[in-house]
Protein backbone atom coordinates (compact mmCIF):
# COMPACT_ATOMS: atom_id res chain seq x y z
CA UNK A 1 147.98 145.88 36.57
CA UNK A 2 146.88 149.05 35.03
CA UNK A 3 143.42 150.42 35.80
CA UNK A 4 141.45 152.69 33.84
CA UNK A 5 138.30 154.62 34.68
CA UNK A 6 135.27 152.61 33.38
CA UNK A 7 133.90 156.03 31.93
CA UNK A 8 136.62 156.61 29.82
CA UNK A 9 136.70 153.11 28.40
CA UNK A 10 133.12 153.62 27.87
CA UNK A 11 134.21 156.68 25.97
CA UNK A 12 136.42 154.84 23.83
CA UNK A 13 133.65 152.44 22.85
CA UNK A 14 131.59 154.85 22.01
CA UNK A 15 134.07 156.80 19.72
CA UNK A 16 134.68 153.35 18.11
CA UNK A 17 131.11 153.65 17.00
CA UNK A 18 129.62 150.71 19.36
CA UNK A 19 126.07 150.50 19.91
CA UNK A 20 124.93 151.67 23.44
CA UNK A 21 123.81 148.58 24.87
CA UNK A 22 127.29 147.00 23.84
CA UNK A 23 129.12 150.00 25.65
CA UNK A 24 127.75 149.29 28.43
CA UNK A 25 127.94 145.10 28.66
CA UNK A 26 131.51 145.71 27.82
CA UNK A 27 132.21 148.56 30.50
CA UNK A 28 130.27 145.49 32.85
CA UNK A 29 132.42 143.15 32.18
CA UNK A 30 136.01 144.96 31.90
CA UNK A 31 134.71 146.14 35.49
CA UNK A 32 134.11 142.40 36.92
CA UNK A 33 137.53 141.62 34.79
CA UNK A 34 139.28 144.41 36.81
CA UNK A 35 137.83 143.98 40.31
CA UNK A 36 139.21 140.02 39.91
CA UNK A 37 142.70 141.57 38.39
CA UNK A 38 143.07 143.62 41.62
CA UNK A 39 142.72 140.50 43.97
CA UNK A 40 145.64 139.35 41.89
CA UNK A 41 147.63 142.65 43.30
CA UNK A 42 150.25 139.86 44.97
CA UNK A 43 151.28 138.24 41.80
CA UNK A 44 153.08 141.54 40.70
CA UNK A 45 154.90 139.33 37.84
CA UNK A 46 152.06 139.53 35.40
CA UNK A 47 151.15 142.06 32.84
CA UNK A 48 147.72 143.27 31.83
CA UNK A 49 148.06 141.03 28.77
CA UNK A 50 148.77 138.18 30.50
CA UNK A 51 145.94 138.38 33.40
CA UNK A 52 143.19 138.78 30.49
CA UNK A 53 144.55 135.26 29.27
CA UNK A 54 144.29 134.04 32.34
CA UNK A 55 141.20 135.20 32.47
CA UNK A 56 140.10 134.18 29.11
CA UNK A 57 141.68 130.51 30.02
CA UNK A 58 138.18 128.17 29.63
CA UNK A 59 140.26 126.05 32.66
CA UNK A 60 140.98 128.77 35.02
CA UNK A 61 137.74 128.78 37.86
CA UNK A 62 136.65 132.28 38.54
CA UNK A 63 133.81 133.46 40.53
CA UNK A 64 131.54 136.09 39.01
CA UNK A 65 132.96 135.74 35.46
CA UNK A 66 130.11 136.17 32.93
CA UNK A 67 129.27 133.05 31.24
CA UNK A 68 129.10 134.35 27.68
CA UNK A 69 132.74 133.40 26.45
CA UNK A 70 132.19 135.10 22.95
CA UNK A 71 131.42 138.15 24.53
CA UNK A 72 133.88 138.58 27.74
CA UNK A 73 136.57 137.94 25.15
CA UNK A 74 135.47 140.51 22.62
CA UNK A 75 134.86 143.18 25.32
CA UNK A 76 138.51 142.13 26.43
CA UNK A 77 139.96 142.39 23.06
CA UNK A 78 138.55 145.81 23.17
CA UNK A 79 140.18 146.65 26.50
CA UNK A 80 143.60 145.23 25.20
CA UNK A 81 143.71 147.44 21.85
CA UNK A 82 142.27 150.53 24.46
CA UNK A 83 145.48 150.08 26.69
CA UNK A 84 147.58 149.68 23.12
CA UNK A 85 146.03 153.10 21.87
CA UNK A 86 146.90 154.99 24.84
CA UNK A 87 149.85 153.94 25.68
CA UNK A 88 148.88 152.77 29.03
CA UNK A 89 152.68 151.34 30.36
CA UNK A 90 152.92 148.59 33.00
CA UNK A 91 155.07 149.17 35.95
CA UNK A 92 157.74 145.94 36.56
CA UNK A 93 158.42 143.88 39.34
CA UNK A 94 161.92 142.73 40.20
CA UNK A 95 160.83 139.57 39.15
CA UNK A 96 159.18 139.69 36.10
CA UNK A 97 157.29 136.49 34.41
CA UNK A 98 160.52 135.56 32.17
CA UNK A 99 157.61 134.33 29.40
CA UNK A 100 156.31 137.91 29.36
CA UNK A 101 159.56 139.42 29.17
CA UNK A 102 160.17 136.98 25.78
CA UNK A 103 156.78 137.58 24.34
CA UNK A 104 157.00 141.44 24.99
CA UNK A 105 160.68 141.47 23.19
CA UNK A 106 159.25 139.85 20.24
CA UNK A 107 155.99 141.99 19.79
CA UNK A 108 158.62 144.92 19.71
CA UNK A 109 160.36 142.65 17.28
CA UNK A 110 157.27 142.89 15.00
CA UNK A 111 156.29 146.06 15.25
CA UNK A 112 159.75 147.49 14.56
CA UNK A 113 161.33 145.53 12.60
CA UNK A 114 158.61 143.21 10.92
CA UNK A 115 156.54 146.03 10.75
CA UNK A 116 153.31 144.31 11.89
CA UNK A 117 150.28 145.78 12.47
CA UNK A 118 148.42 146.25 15.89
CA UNK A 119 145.75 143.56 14.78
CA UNK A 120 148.55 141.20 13.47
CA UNK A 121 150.90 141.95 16.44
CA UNK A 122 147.92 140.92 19.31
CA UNK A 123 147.03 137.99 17.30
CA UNK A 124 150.52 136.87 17.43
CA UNK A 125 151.07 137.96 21.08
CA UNK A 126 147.84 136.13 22.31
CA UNK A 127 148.61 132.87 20.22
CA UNK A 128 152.39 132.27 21.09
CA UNK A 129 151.32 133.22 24.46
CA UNK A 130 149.07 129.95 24.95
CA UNK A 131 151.59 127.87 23.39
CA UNK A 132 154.42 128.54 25.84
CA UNK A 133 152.18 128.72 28.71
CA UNK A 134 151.30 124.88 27.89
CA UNK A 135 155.10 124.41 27.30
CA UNK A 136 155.96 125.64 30.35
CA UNK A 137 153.29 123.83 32.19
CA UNK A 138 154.47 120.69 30.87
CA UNK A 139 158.66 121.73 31.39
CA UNK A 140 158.63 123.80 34.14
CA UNK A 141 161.33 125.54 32.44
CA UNK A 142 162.30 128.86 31.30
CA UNK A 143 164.65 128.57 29.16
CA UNK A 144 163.53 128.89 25.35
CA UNK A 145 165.98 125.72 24.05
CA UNK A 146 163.85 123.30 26.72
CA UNK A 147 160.36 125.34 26.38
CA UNK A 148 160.30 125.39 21.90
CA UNK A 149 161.59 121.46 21.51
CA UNK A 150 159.99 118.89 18.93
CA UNK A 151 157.94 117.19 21.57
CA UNK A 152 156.35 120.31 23.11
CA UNK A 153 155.41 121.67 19.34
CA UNK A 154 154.23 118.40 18.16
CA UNK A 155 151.97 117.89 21.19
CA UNK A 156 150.78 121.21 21.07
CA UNK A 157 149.25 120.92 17.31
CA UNK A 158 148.67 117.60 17.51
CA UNK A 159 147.30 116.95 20.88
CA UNK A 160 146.02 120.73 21.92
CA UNK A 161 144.67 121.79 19.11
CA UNK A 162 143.00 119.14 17.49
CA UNK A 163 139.75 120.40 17.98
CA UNK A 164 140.47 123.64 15.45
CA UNK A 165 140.36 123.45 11.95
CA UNK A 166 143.04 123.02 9.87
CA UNK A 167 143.71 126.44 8.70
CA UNK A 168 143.54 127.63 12.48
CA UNK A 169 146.30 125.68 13.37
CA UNK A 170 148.28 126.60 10.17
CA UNK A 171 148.10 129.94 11.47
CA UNK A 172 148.97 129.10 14.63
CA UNK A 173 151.97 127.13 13.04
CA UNK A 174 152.71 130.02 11.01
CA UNK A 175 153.35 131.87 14.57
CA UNK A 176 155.27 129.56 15.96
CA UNK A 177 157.60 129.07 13.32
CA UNK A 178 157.93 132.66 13.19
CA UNK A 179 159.10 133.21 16.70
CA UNK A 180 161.41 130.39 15.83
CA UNK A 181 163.11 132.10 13.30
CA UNK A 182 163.50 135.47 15.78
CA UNK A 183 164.99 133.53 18.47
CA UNK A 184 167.46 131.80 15.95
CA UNK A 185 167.70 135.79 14.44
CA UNK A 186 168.94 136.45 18.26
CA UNK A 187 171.41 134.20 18.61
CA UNK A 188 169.19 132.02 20.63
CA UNK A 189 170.29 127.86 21.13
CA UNK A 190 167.36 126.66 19.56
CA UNK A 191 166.41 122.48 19.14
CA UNK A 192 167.96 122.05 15.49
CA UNK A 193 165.30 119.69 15.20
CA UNK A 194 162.67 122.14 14.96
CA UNK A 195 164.26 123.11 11.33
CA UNK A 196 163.24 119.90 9.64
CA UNK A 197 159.97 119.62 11.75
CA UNK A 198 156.86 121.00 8.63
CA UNK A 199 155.05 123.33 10.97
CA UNK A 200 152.45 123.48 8.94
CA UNK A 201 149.19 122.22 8.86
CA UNK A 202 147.32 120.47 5.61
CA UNK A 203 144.74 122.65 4.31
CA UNK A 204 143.36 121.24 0.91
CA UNK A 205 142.23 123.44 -1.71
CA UNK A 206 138.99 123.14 -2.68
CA UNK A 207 138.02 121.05 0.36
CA UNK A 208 134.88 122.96 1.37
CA UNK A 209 132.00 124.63 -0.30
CA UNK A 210 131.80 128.42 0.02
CA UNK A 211 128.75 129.91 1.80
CA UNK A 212 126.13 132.14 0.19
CA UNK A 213 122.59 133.31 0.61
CA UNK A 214 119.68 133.18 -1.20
CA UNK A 215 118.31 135.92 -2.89
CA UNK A 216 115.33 136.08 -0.64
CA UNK A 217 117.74 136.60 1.99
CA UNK A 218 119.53 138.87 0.33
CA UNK A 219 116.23 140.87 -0.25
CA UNK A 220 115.43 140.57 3.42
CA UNK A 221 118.84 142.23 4.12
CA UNK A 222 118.29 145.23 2.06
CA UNK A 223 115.41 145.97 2.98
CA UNK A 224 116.17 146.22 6.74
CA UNK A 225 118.04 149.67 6.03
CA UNK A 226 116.15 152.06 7.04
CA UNK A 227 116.95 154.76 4.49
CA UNK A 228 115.14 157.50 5.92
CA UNK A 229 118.06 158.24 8.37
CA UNK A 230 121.33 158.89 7.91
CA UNK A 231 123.44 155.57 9.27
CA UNK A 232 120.73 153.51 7.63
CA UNK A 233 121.37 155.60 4.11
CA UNK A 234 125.00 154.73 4.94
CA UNK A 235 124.80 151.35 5.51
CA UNK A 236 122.61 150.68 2.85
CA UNK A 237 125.23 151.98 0.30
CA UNK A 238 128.09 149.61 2.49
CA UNK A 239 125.50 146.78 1.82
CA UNK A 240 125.32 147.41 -1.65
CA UNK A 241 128.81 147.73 -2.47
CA UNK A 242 130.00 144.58 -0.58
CA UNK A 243 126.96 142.54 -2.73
CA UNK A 244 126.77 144.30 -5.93
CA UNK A 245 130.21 144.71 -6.14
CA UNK A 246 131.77 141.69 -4.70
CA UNK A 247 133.77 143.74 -2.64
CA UNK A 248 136.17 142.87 1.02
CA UNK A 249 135.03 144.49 4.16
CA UNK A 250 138.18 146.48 3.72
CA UNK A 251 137.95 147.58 0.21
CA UNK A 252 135.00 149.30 1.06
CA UNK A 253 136.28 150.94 4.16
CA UNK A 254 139.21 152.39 1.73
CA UNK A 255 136.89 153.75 -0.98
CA UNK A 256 137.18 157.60 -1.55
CA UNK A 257 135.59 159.88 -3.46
CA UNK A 258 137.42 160.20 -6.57
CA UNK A 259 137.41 156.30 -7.15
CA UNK A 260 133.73 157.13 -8.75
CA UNK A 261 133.68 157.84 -12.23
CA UNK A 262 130.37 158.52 -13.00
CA UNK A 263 130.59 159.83 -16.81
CA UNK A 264 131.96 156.54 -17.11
CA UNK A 265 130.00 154.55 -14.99
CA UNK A 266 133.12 152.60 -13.34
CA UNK A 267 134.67 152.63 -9.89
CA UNK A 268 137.97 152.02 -9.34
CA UNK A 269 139.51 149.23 -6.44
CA UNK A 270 142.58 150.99 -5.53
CA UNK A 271 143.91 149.63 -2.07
CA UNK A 272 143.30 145.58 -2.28
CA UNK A 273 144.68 142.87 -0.79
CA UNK A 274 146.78 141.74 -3.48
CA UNK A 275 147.68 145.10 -4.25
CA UNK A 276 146.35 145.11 -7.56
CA UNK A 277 144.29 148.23 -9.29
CA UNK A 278 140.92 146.92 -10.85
CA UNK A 279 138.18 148.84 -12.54
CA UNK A 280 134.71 147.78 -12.33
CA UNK A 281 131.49 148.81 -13.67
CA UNK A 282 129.13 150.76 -11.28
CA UNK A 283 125.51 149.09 -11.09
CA UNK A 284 122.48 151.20 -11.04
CA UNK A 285 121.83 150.06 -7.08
CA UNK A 286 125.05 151.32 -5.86
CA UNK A 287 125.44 154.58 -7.99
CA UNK A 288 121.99 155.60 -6.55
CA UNK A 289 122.90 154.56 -3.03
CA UNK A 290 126.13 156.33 -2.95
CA UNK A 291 124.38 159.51 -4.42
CA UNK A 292 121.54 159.39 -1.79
CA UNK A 293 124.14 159.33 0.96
CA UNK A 294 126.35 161.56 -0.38
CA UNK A 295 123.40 164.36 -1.13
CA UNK A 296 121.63 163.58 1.71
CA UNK A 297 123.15 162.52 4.65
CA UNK A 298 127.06 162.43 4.92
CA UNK A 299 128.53 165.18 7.29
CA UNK A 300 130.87 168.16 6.14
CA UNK A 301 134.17 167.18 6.50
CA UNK A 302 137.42 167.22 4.44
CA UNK A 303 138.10 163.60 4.44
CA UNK A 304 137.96 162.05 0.88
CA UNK A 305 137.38 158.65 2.36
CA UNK A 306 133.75 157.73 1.14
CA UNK A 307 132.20 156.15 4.39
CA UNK A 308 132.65 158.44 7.46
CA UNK A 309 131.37 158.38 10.95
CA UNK A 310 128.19 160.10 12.30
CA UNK A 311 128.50 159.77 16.18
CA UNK A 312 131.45 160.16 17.60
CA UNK A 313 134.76 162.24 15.61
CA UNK A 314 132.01 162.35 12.98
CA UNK A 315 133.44 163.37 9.88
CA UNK A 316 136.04 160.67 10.44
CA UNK A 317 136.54 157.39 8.01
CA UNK A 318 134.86 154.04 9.12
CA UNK A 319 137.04 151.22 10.09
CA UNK A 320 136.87 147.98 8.40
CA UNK A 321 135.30 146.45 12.24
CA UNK A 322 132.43 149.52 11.73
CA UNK A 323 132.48 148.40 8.05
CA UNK A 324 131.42 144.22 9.28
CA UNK A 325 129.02 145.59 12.10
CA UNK A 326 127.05 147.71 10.02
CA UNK A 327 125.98 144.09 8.23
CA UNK A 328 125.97 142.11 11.26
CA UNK A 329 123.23 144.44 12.47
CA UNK A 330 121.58 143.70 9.37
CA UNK A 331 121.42 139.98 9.77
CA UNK A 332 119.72 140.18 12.90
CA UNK A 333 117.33 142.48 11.49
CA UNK A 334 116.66 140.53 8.63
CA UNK A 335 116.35 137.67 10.95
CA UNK A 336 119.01 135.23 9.66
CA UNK A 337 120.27 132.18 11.76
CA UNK A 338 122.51 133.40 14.64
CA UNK A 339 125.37 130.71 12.85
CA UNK A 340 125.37 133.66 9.59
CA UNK A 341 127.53 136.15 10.87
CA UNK A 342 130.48 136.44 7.60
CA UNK A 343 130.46 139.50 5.92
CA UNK A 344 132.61 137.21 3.18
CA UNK A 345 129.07 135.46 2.66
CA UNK A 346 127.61 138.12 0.44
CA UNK A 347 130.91 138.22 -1.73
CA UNK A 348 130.59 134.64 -2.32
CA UNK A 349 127.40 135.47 -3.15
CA UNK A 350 128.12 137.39 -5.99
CA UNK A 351 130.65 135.49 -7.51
CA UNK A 352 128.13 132.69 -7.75
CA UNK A 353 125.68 134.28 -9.01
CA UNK A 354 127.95 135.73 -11.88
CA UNK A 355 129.15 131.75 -12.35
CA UNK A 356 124.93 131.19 -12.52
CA UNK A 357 124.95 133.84 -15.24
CA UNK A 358 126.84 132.03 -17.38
CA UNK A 359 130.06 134.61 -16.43
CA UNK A 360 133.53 132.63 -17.27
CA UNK A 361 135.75 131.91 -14.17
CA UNK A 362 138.31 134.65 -15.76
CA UNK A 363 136.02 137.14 -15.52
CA UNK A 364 134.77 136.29 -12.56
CA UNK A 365 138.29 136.47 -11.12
CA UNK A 366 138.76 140.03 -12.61
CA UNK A 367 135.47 141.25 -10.82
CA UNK A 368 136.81 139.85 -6.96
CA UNK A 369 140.51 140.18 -7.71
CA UNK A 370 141.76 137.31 -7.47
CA UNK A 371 145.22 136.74 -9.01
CA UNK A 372 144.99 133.24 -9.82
CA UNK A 373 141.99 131.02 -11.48
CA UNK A 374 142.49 128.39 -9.11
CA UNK A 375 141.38 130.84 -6.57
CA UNK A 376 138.22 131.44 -8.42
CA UNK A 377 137.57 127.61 -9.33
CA UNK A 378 135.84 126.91 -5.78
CA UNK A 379 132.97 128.73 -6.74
CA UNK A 380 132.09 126.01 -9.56
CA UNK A 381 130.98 124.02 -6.35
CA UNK A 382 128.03 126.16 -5.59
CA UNK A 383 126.84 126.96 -9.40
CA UNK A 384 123.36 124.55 -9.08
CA UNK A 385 122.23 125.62 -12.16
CA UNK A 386 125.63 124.47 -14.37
CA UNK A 387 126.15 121.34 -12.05
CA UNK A 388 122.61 120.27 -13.48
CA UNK A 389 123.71 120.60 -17.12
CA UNK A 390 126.19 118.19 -16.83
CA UNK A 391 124.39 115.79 -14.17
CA UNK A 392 123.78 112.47 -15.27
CA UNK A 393 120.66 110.50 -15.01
CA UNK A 394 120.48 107.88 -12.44
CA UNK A 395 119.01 104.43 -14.23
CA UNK A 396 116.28 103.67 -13.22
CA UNK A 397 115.07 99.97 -12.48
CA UNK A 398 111.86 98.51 -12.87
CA UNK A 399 110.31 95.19 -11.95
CA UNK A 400 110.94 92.97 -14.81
CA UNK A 401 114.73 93.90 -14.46
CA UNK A 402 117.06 91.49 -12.30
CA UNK A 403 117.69 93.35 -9.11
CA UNK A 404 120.67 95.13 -9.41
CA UNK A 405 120.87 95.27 -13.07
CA UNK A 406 120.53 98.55 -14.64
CA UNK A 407 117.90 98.79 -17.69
């Protein structure tokens, strides 16, 4: 297991722009993770990554663990993507946990061939890693044609995770079936049955309603900035781009400087998620919050990425995690229900409110990005104000009217 000094993980933290008290809960709990981790000196077999899923295991019995799972398993997340960014390397027993040694070959697999991200490469690595764990608990077996069979796949979306929603467990399909693919890719004797088993998981369109707030919330939010300094001046102008604008978390992270027109009164949405440019017309809210920060408050630096850092490398952009914390913070402030915590709230707040307005679902498309309609067509669920135009009375009864018989 590879230790770290808790100072310089505390360090990290704090150059990732996390509050204080967070630094040091974390730095608590990475040190309670790592004094348990060192009693486990004897089982030499198993990597950092796979002692924090032990850890994180809700079945595993550990003295001393802190009882807030959310929040041992974020500040563990954070140690994980700490070791990834420094290269920390893990020295290798002679015998080496064979399941490690297959999960570690295909996270290489992703990141140098598939070209994966970090984020997409851990959230692969930590899901596959549960499912063979349970396969192997159930086989007692090694070898990848006994451990990936029908049975053990079935059971495992079927029996283990029928608790999650269905789009969880299409994702967690979605990993299995890759790392099916990259064993067959290897040469690897895999069950041929696997190839006609739909690892997939039903996830209807249209099947649930989209949350949003209510402009009284939404008022509440805003006015928790406090403008006066210079993070609140920034995250004010975050806050209004995400509602004003509709925008992701990450299309505001990418903003830069010369995506504001302002003879024109447009910004431009270069780097989206479908990869498709979009121009859209700068409200009076956000010009004069972006101006304010920009005139006021944002730090000298060279960086053409709007939203920059203050603390810590200040002067350097905001990631899209600083980006969703600067409106968490804002929700508490603003006092909303501990269950609101989706920064995608606010854009489904704008795109009903434009479908309120009387706004046509093309347009409204055009605004968030979407390349389809059909994407956009959930949002007719939440429009009150157009359901009740084409409501239709309930008939009434009254008492000289047989019961049951409409008048």
């Amino acid at each position: 297991m590879v230790f770290v000094e808790a100072n310089d993980f505390r360090q990290y933290l704090l150059t990732e722009e996390y509050r204080p008290a967070t630094v040091r809960r974390y730095g608590e709990i990475v040190h309670k993770f790592q004094v348990w981790a060192m009693e486990q000196s004897s089982r030499c077999n198993l990597s950092p990554n796979a002692l924090i899923n032990e850890y994180l295991s809700p079945d595993a019995v550990i003295a001393n663990r802190p009882g807030d799972y959310k929040t041992v398993r974020a500040a563990l997340h954070a140690y994980q993507r700490y070791l990834i960014k420094n290269g920390y390397s893990v020295p290798q027993c002679a015998e080496h946990d064979p399941i490690e040694q297959m999960i570690d070959a295909y996270v290489a697999y992703l990141r140098d061939t598939a070209g994966l991200s970090v984020a997409a490469r851990l959230t692969h690595q930590q899901y596959l890693r549960r499912f063979l764990r349970m396969a192997w608990r159930e086989q007692h077996s090694i070898d990848p044609s006994t451990i990936l069979s029908v049975p053990s796949v079935q059971h495992y979306l079927v029996d283990e995770l029928k608790n999650l929603r269905p789009s969880s467990k299409k994702r967690i399909a979605g990993v299995i079936r890759g790392f099916v693919r990259y064993l067959m890719f290897q040469g690897e004797t895999v069950d041929t049955g696997l190839l006609t088993l739909p690892l997939t998981a039903p996830v209807w369109k249209l099947s649930h309603i989209p949350k949003t707030l209510p402009s009284d919330d939404i008022q509440r939010i805003l006015a928790s900035y406090d403008r006066s300094t210079d993070a609140g001046c920034r995250d004010y102008a975050i806050a209004t781009c995400l509602i004003d604008l509709g925008l992701r978390a990450a299309e505001v992270a990418q903003l830069m400087l010369d995506d504001f027109h302002w003879h024109e009164g447009t910004v431009h949405i270069r780097r989206t998620k479908t990869h498709q440019e979009r121009e859209l017309p700068l409200p009076q809210r956000v010009g004069e919050a972006v101006v304010q920060y920009l005139t006021q408050f944002r730090p000298v630096t060279v960086e053409r990425t709007l939203f920059v850092r203050f603390v810590r490398r200040s002067g350097t952009p905001m990631g899209v995690g600083q980006i969703r914390a600067t409106v968490r913070r804002a929700y508490a402030r603003a006092g909303l229900s501990s269950s609101v915590t989706s920064i995608h709230a606010l854009r489904h707040t704008k795109a009903a409110a434009l479908y309120e307005q009387g706004s046509s679902l093309k347009l409204i498309a055009d605004v968030l990005g979407h390349t389809s309609i059909d994407t956009t067509v959930i949002y007719t669920k939440v429009g009150g104000t157009v359901l009740n135009k084409v409501m239709s009375q309930w008939p009434l009864l009254d008492a000289d009217t047989p019961q049951g018989v409409a008048k």
